[in-house]
PDB file of N, CA and C in Angstrom:
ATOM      1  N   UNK A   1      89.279 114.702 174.731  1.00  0.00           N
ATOM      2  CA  UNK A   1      88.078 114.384 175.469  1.00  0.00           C
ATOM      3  C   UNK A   1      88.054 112.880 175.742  1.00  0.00           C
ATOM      4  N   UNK A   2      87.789 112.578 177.184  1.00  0.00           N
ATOM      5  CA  UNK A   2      87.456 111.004 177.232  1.00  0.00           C
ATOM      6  C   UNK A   2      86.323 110.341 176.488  1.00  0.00           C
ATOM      7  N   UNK A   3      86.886 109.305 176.255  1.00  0.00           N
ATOM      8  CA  UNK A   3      85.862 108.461 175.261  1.00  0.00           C
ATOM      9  C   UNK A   3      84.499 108.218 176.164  1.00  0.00           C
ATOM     10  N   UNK A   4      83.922 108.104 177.291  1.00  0.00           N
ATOM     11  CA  UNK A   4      82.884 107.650 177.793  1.00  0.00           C
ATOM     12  C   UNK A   4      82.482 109.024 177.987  1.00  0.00           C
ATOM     13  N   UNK A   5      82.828 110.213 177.742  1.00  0.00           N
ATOM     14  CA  UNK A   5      82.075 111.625 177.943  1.00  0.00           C
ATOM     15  C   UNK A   5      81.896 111.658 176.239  1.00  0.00           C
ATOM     16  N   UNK A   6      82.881 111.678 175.169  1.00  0.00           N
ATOM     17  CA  UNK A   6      82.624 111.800 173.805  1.00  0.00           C
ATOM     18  C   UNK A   6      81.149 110.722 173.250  1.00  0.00           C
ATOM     19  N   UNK A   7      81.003 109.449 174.274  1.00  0.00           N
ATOM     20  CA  UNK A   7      80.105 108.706 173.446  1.00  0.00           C
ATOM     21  C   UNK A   7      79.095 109.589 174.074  1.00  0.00           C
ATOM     22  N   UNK A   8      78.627 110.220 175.581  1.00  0.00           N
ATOM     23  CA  UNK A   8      77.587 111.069 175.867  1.00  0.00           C
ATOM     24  C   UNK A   8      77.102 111.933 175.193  1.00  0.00           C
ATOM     25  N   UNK A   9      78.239 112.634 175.336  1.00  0.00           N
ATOM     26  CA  UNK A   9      77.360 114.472 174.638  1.00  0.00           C
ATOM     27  C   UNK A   9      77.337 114.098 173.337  1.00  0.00           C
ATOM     28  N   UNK A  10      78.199 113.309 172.324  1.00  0.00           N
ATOM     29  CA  UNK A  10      77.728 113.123 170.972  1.00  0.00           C
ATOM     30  C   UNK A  10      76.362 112.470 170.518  1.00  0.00           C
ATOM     31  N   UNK A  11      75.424 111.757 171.801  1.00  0.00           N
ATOM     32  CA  UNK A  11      74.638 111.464 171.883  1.00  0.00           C
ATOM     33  C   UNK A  11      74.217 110.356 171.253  1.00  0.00           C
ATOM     34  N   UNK A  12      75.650 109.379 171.479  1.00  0.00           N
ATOM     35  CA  UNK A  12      75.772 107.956 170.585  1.00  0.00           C
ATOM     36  C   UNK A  12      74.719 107.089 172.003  1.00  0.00           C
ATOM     37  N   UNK A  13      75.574 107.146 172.783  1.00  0.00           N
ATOM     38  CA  UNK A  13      74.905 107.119 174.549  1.00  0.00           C
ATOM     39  C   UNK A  13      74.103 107.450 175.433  1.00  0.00           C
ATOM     40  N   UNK A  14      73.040 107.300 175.931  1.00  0.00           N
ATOM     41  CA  UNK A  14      72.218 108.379 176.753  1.00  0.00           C
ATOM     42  C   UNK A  14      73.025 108.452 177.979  1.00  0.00           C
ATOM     43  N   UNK A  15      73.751 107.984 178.213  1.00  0.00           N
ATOM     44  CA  UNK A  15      74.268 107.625 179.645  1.00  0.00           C
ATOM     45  C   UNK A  15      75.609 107.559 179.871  1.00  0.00           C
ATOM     46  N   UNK A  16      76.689 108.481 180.432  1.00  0.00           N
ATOM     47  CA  UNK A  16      77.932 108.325 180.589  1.00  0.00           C
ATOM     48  C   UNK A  16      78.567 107.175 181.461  1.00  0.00           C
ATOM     49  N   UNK A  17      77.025 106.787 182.237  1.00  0.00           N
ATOM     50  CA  UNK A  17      77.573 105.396 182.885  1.00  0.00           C
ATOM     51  C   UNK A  17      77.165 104.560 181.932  1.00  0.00           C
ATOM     52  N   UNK A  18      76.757 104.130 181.504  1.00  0.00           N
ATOM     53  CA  UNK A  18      76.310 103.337 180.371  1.00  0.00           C
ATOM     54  C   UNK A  18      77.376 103.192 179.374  1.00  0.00           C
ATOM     55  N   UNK A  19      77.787 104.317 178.873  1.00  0.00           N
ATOM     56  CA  UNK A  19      79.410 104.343 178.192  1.00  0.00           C
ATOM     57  C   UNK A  19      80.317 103.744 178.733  1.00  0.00           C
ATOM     58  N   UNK A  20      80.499 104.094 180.190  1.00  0.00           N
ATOM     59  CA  UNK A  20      81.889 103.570 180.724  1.00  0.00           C
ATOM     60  C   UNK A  20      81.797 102.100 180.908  1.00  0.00           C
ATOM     61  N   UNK A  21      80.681 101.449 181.586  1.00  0.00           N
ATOM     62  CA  UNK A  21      80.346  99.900 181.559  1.00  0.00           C
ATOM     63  C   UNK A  21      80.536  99.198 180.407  1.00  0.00           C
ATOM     64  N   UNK A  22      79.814  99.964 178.895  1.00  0.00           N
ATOM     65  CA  UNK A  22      80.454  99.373 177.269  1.00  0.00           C
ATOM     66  C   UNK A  22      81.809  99.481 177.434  1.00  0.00           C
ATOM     67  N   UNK A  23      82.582 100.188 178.048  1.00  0.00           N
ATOM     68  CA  UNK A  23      84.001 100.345 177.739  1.00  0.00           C
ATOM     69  C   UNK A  23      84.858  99.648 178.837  1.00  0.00           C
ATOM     70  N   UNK A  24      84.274  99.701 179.732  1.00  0.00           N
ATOM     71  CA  UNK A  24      84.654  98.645 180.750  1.00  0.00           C
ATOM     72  C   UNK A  24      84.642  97.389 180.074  1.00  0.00           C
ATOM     73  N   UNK A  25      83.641  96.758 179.602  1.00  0.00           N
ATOM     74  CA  UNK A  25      82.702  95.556 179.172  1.00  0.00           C
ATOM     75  C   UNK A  25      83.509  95.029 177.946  1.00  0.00           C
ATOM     76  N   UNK A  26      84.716  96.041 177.308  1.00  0.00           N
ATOM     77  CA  UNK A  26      85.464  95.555 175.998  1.00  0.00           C
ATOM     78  C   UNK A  26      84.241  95.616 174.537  1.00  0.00           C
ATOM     79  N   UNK A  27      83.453  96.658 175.143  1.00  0.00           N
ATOM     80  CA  UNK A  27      82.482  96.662 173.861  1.00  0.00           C
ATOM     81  C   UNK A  27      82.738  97.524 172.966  1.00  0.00           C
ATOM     82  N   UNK A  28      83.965  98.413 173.007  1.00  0.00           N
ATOM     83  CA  UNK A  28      84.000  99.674 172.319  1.00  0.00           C
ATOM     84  C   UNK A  28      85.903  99.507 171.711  1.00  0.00           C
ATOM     85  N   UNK A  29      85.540  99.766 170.933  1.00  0.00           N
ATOM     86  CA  UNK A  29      87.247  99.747 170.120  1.00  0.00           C
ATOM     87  C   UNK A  29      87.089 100.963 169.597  1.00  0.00           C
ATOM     88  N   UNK A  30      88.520 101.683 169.722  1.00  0.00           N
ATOM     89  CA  UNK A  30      89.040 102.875 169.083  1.00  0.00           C
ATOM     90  C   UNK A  30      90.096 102.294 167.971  1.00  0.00           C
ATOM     91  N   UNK A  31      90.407 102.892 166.838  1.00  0.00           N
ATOM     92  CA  UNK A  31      91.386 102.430 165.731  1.00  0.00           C
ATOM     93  C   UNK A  31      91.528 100.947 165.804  1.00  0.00           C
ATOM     94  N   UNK A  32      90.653 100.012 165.670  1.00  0.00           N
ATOM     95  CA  UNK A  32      90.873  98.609 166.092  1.00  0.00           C
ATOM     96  C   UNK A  32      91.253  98.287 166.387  1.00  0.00           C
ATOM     97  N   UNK A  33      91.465  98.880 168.273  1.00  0.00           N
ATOM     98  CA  UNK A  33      91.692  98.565 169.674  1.00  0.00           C
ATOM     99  C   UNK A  33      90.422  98.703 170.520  1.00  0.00           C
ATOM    100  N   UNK A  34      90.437  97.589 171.363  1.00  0.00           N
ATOM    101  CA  UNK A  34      89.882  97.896 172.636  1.00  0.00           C
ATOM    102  C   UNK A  34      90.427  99.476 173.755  1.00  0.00           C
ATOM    103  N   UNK A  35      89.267  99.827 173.984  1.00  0.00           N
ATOM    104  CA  UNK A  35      89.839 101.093 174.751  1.00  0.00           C
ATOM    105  C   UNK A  35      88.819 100.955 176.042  1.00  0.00           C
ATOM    106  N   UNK A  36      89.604 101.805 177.000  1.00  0.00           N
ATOM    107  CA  UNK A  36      88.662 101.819 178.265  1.00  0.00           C
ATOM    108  C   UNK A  36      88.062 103.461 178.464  1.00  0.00           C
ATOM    109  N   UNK A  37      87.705 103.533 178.737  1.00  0.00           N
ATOM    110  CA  UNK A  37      87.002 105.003 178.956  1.00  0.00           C
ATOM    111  C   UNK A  37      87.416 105.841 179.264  1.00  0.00           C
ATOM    112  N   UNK A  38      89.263 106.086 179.602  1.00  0.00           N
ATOM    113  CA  UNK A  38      89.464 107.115 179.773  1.00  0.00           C
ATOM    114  C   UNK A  38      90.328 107.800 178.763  1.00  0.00           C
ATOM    115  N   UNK A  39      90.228 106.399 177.731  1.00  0.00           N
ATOM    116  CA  UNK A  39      91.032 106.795 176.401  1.00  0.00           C
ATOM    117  C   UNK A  39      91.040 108.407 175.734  1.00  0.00           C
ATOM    118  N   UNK A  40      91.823 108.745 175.179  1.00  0.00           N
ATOM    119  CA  UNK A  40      91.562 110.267 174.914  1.00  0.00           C
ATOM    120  C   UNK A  40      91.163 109.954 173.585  1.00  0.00           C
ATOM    121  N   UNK A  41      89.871 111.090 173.060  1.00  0.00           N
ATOM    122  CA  UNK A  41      89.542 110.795 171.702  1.00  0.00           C
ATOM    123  C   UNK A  41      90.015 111.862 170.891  1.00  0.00           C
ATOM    124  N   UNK A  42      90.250 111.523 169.532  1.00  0.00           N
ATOM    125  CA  UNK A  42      90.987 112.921 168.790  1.00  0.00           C
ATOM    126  C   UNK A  42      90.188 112.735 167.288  1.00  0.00           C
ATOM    127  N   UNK A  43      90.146 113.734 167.353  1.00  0.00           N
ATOM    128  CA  UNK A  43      88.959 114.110 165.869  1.00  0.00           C
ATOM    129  C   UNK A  43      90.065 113.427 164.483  1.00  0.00           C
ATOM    130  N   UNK A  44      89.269 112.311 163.788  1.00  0.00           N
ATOM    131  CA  UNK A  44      89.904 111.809 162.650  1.00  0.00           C
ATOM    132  C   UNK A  44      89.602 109.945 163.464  1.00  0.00           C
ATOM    133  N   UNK A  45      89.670 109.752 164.944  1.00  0.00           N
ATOM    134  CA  UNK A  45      89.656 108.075 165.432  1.00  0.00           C
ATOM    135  C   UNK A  45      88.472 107.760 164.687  1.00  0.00           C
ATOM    136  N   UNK A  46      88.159 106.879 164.497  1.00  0.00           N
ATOM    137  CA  UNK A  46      87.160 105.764 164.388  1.00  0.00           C
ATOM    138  C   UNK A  46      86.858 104.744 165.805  1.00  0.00           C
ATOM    139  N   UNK A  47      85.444 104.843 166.004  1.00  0.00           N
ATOM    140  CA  UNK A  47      84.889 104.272 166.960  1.00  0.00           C
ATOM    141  C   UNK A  47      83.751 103.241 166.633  1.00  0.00           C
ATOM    142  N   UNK A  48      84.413 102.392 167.505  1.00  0.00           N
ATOM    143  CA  UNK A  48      83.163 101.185 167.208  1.00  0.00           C
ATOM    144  C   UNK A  48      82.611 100.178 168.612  1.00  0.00           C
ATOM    145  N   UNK A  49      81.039 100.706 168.378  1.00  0.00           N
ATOM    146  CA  UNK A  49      81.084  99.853 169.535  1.00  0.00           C
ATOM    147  C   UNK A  49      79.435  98.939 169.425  1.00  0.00           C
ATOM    148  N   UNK A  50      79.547  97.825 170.191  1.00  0.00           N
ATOM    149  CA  UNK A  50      78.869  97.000 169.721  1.00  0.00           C
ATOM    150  C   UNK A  50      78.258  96.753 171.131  1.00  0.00           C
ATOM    151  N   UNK A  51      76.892  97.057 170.460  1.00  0.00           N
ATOM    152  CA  UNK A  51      75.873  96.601 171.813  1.00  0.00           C
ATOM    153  C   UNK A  51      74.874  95.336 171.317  1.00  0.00           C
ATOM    154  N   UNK A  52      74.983  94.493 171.956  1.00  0.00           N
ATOM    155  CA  UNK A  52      74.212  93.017 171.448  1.00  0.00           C
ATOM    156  C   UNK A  52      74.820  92.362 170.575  1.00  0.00           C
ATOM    157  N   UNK A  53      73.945  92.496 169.307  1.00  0.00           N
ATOM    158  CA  UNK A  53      74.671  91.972 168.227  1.00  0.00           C
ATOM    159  C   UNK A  53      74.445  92.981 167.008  1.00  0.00           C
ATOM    160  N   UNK A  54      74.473  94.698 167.078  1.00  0.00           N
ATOM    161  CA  UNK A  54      74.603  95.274 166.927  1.00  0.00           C
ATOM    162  C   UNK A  54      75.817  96.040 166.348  1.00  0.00           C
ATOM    163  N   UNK A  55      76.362  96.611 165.836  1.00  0.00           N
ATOM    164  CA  UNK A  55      77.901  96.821 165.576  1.00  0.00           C
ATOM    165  C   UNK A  55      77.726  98.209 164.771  1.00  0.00           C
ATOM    166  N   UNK A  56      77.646  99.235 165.529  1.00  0.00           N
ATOM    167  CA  UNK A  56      78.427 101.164 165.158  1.00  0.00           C
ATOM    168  C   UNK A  56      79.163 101.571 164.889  1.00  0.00           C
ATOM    169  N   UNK A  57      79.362 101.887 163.927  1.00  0.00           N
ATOM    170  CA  UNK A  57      81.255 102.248 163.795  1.00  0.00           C
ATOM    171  C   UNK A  57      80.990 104.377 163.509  1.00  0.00           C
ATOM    172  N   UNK A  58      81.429 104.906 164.295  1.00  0.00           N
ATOM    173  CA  UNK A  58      81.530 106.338 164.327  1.00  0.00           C
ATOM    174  C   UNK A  58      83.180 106.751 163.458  1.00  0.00           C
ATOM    175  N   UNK A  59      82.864 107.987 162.849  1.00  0.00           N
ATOM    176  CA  UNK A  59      84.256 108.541 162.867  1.00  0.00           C
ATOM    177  C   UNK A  59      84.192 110.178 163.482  1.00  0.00           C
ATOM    178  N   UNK A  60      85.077 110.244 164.777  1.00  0.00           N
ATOM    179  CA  UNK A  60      85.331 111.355 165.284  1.00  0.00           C
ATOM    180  C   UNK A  60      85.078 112.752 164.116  1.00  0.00           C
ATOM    181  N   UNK A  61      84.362 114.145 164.241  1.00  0.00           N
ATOM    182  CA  UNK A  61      84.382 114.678 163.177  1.00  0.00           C
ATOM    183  C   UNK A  61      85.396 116.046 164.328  1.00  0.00           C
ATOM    184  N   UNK A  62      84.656 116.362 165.652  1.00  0.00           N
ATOM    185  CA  UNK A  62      84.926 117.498 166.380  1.00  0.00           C
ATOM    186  C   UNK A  62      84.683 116.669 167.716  1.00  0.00           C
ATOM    187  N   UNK A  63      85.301 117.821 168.651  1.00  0.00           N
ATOM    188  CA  UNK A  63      85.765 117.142 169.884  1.00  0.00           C
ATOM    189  C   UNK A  63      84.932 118.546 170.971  1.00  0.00           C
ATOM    190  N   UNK A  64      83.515 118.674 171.172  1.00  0.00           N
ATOM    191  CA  UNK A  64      83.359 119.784 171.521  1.00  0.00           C
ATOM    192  C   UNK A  64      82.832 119.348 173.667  1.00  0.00           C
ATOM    193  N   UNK A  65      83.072 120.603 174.265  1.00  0.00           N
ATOM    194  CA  UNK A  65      82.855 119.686 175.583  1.00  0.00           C
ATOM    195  C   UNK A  65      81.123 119.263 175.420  1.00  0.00           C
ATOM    196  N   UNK A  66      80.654 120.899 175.341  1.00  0.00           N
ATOM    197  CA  UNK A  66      79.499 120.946 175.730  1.00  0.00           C
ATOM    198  C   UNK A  66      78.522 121.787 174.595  1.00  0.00           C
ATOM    199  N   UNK A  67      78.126 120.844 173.347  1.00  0.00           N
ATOM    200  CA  UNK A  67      77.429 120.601 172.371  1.00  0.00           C
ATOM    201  C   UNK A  67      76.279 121.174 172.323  1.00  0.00           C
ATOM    202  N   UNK A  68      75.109 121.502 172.185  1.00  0.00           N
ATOM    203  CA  UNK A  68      74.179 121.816 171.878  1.00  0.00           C
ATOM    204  C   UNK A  68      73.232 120.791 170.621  1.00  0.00           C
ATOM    205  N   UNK A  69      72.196 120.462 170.749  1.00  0.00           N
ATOM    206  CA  UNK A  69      71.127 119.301 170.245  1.00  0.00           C
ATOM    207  C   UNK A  69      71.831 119.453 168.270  1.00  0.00           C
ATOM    208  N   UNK A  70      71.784 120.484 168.180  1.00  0.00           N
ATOM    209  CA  UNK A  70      71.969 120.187 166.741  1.00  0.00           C
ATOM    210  C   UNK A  70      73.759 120.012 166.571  1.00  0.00           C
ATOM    211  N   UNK A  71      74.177 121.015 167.501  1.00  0.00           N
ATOM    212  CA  UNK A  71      76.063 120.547 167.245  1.00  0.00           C
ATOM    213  C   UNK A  71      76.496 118.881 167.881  1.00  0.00           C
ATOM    214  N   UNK A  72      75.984 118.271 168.465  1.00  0.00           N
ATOM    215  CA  UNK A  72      76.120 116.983 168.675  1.00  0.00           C
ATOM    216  C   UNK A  72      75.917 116.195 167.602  1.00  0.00           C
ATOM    217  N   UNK A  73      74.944 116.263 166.871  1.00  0.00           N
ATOM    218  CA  UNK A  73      74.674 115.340 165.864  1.00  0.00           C
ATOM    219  C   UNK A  73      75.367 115.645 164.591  1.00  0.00           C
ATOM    220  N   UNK A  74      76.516 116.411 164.809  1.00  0.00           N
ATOM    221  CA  UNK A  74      78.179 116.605 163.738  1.00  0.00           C
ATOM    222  C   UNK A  74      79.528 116.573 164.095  1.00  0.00           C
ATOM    223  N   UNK A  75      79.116 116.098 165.370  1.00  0.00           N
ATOM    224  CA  UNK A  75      80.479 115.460 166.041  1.00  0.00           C
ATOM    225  C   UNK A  75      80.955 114.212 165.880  1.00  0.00           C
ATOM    226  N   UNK A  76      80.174 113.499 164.878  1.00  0.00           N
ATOM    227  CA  UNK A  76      80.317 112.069 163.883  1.00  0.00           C
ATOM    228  C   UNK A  76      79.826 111.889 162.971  1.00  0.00           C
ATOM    229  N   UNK A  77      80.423 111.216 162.331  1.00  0.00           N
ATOM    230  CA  UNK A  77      80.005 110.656 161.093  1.00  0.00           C
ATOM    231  C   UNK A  77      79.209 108.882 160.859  1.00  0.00           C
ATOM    232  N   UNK A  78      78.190 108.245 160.558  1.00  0.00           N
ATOM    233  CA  UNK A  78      78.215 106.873 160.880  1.00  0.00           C
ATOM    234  C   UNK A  78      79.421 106.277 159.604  1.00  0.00           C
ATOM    235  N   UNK A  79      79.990 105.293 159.981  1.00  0.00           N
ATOM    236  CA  UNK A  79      80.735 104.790 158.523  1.00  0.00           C
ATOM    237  C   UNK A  79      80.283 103.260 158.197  1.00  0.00           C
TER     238      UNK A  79
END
């Protein structure tokens, strides 16, 4: 799954454009890399992304397309 659809439906993001601009923007690192949004995400990455002066670090749990309100909020872990 692309990383700017994984930060959506996991509901880290309200906004898949909003994702891709953080990832455009160098705000989002996968395995402590910068990634761009079309990075592929795989259940086990670690994600981190930093809005302001803010700093999230996710770990991938499941890779699902299309989630449902309570299966989204186990598609990560915070670390």
């Amino acid at each position: 799954m692309r990383l700017d659809k994984f930060l959506k439906v996991s509901r880290i993001i309200k906004r898949r454009s909003v994702a891709n601009e953080l990832c455009d923007g160098g705000r989002v690192a996968v395995n402590g890399k910068t990634a761009k949004a079309s990075y592929k995400v795989e259940v086990g990455d670690t994600v981190v992304v930093t809005i302001g002066e803010r700093v999230d670090s996710f770990e991938v749990l499941s890779t699902v397309e299309r989630p449902g309100k309570e299966a989204a909020a186990l598609m990560f872990k915070k670390v």
